[in-house]
Protein backbone atom coordinates (compact mmCIF):
# COMPACT_ATOMS: atom_id res chain seq x y z
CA UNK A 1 -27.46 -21.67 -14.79
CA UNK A 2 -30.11 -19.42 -14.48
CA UNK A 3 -33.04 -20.67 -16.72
CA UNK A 4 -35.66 -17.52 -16.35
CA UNK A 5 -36.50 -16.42 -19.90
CA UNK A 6 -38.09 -13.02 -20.55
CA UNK A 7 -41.07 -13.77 -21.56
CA UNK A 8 -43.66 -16.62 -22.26
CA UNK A 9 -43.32 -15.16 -26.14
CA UNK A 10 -39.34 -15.82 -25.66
CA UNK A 11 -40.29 -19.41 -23.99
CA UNK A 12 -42.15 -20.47 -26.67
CA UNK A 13 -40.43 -18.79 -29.95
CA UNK A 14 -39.01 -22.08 -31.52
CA UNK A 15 -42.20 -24.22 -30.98
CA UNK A 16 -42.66 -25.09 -34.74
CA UNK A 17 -45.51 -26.35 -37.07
CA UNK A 18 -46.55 -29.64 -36.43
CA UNK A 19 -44.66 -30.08 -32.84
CA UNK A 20 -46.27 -32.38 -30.21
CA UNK A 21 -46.94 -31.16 -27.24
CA UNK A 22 -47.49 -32.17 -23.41
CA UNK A 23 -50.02 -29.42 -21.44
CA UNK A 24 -50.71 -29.68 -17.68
CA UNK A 25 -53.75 -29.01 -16.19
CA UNK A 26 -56.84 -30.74 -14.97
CA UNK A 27 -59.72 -29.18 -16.33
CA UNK A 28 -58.99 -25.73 -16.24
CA UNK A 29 -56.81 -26.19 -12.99
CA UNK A 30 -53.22 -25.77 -13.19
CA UNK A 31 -53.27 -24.66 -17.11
CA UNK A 32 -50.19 -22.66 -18.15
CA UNK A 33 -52.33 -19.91 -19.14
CA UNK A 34 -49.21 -17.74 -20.31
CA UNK A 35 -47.87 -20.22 -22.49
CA UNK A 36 -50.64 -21.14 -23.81
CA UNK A 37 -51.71 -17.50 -24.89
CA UNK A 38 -48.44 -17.15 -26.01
CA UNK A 39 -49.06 -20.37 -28.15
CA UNK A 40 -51.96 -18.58 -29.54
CA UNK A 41 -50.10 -15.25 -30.44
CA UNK A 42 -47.05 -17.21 -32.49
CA UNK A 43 -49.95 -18.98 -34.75
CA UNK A 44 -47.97 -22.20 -34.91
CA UNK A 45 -50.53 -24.44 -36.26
CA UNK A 46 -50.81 -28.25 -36.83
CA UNK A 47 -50.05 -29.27 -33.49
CA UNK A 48 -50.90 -32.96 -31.41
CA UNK A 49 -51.55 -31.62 -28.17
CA UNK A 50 -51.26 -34.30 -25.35
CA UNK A 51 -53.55 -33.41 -22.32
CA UNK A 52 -56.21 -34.68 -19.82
CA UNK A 53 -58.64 -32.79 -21.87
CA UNK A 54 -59.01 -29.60 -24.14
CA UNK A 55 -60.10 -26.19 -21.83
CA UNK A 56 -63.54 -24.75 -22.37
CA UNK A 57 -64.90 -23.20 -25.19
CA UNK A 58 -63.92 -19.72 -23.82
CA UNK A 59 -60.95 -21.24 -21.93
CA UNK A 60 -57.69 -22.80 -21.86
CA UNK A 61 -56.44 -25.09 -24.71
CA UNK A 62 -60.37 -24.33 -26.23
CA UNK A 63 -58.50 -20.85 -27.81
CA UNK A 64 -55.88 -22.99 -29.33
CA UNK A 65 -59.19 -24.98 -31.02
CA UNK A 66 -61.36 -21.77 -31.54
CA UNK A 67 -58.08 -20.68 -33.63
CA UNK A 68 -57.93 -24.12 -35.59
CA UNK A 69 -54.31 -24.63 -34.28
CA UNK A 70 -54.48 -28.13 -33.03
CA UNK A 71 -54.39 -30.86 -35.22
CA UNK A 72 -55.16 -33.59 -33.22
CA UNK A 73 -55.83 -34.40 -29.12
CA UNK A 74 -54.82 -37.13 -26.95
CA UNK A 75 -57.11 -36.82 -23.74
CA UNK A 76 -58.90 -38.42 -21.52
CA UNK A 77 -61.92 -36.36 -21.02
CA UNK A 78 -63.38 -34.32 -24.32
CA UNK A 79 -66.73 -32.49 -22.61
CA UNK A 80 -67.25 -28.88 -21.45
CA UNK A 81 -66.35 -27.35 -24.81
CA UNK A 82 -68.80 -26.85 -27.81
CA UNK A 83 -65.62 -26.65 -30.37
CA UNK A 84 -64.29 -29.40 -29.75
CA UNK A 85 -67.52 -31.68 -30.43
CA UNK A 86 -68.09 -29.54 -33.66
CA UNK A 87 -64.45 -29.92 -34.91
CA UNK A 88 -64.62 -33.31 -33.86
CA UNK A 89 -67.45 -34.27 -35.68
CA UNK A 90 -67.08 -32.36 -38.68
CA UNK A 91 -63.77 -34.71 -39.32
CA UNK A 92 -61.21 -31.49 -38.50
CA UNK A 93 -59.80 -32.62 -35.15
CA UNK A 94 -58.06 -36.22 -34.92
CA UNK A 95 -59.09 -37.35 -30.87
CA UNK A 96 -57.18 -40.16 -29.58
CA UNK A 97 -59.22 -40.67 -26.18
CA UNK A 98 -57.38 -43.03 -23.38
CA UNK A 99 -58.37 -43.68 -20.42
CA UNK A 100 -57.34 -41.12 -17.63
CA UNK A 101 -55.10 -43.72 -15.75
CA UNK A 102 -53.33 -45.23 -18.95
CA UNK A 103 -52.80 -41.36 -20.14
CA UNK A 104 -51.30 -40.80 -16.99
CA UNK A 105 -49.26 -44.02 -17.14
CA UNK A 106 -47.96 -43.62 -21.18
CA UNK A 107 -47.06 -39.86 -20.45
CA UNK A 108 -44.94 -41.60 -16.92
CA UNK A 109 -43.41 -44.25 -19.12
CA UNK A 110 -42.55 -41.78 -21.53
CA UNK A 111 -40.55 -39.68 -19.18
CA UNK A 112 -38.77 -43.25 -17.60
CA UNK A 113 -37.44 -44.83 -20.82
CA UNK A 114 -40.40 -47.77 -20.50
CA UNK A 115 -40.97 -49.60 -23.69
CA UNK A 116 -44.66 -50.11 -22.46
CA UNK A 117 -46.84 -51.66 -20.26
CA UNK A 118 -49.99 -53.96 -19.89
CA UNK A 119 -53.60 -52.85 -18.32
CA UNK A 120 -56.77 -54.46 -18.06
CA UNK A 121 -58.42 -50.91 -18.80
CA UNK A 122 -60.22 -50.75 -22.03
CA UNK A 123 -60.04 -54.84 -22.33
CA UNK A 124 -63.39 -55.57 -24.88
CA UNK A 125 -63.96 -52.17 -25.55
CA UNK A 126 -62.92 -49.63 -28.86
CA UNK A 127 -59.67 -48.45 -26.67
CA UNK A 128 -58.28 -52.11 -27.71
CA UNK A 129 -59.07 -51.97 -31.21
CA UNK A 130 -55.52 -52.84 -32.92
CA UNK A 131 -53.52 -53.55 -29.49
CA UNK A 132 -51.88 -56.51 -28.42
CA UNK A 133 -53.66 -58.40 -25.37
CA UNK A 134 -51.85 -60.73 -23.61
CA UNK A 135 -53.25 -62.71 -20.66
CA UNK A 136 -52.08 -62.74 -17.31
CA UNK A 137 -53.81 -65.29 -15.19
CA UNK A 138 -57.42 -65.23 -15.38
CA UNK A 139 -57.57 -61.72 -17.07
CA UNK A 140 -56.55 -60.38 -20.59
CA UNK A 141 -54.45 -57.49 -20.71
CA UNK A 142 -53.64 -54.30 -23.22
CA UNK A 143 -50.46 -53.75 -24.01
CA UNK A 144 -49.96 -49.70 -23.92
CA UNK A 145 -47.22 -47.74 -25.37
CA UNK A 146 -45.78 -44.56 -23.45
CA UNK A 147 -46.12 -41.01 -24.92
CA UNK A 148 -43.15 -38.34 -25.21
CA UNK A 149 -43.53 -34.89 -26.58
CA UNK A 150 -41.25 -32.31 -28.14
CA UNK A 151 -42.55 -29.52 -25.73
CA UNK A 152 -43.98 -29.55 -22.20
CA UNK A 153 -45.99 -26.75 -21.48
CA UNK A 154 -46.60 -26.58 -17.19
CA UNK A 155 -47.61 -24.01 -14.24
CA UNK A 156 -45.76 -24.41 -11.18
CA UNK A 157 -46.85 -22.83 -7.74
CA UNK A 158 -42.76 -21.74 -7.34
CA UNK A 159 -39.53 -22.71 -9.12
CA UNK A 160 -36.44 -21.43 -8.53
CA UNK A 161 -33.84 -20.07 -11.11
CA UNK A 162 -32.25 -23.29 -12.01
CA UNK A 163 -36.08 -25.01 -11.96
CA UNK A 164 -36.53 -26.55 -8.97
CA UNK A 165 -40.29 -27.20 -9.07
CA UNK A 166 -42.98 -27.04 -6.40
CA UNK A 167 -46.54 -27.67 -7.10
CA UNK A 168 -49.66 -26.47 -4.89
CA UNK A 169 -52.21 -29.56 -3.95
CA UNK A 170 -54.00 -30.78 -7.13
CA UNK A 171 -52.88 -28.29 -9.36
CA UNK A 172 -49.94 -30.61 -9.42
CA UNK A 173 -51.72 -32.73 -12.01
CA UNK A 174 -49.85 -34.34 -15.13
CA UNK A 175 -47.42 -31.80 -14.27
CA UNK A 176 -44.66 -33.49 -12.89
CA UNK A 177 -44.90 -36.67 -15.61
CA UNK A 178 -45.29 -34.39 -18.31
CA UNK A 179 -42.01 -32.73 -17.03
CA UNK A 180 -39.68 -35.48 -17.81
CA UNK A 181 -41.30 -37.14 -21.13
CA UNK A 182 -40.62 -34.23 -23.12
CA UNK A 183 -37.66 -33.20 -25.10
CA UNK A 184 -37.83 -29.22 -23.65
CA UNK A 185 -39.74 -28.61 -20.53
CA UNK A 186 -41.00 -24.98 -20.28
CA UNK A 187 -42.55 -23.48 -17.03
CA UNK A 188 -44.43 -20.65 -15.94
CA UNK A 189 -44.77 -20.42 -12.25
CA UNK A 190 -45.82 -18.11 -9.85
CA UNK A 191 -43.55 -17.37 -7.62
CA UNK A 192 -39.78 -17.61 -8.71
CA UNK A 193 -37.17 -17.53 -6.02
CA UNK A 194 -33.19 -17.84 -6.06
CA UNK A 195 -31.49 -21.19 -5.26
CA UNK A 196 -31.47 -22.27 -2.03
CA UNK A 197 -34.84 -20.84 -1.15
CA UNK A 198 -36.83 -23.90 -1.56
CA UNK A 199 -37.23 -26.83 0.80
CA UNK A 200 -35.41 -29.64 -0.39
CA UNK A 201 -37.47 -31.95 1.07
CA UNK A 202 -40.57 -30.24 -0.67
CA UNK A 203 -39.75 -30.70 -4.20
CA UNK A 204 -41.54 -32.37 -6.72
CA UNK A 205 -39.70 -31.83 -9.97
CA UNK A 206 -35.61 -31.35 -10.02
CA UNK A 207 -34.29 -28.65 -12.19
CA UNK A 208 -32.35 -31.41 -14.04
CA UNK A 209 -35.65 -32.06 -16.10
CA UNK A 210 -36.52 -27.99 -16.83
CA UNK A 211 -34.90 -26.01 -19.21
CA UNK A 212 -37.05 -22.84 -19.64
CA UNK A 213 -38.57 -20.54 -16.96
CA UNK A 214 -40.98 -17.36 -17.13
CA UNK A 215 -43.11 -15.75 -14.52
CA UNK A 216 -46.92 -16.08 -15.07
CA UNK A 217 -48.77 -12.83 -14.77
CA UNK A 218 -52.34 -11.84 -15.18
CA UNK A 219 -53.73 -15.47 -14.37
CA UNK A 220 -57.53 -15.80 -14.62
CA UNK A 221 -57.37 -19.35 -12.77
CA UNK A 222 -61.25 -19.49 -14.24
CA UNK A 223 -63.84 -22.37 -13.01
CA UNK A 224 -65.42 -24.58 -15.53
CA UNK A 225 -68.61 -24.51 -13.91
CA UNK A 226 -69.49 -22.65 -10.37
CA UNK A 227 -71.87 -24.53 -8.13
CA UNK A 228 -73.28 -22.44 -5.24
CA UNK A 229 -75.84 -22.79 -2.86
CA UNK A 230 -78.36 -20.06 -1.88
CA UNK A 231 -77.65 -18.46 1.23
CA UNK A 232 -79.62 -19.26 4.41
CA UNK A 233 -82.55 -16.87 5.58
């Protein structure tokens, strides 16, 4: 059952026009910069991309938007990247903005089988505009619905051949959510290692919910925006 493809090329070769898609990453930490290059060398086009936000301009998802492939964003966070806004506001890129816990919340519900849920984020504001609110004691409620995708696009710190996942600290991310609400879960990860070699105990996604595997090379792992401090005299 060993799922290690090739290539991200390979990984992503049946990712069609129009496909929704789940993309880790927090910023520009933990992107699946393989895949997503990858993405950008097939040309598939039209796609609903569902993550916390869109890259840079230079960076990340932003090459997917410098390209015009996405069709439409679901994020939580839309600054840092001088495409988007123009796309955006010219009326060429659909943006669905939720707040960052319901995103994460919708993409977990997804991956459970949960119908939906209720929040009192966004209550009175443009994120209920055409939900149901119910009350619940002495506070109103939205009623959310959860998100699943036909691809999940993820970087994992290691993964083993049958895709056992282990993430490093925050790169972890929507990573593991994203895993199980899609249809096919595809992984790059750094270090790849035969079964057996990971700590059970250590695992945060089971192979059970991966189905593709390639080994990221090259990664940039870029900053959006480097604070320093001038050295001391």
């Amino acid at each position: 059952m060993n799922k290690v493809l090739p290539s991200a090329d390979a990984a992503v070769a049946d990712i069609p026009d129009g496909a929704t898609l789940l993309v880790g990453g927090f910023g520009l930490c933990g992107n699946p910069e393989n895949l997503i290059t990858a993405l950008h060398r097939k040309g598939v086009k039209d796609l609903t991309i569902v993550s916390n936000n869109c890259g840079t301009t230079e960076e990340g998802l932003g090459v997917l938007l410098q390209s015009r492939q996405i069709k439409k964003m679901v994020s939580s966070y839309v600054g840092e990247n001088k495409v988007f806004e123009k796309q955006y506001l010219s009326g060429e890129l659909e943006v669905d903005l939720v707040p960052q816990g319901t995103l994460a919340e919708r993409i977990r519900a997804g991956g459970a089988g949960i119908a939906g849920f209720y929040t009192a984020t966004g209550v009175g504001t443009v994120v209920a505009d055409g939900k149901e609110v119910r009350r619940f004691g002495e506070r109103d409620y939205l009623l959310e619905l959860p998100i699943r995708g036909d691809f999940a696009l993820v970087h994992a710190w290691k993964a083993d051949t049958w895709g056992n996942l282990i993430f490093r600290k925050t790169a972890a991310n929507f990573n593991p959510m994203m895993c199980a609400a899609a249809k096919v879960c595809i992984v790059e990860a750094e270090h790849i290692v035969e079964v057996g070699q990971l700590d059970p105990a250590q695992i945060h996604v089971p192979s059970i919910y991966v189905k593709r595997i390639v080994q990221a090379v090259g990664l940039k792992k870029p900053i959006e925006r480097r604070t320093v401090r001038p050295r001391a005299s």
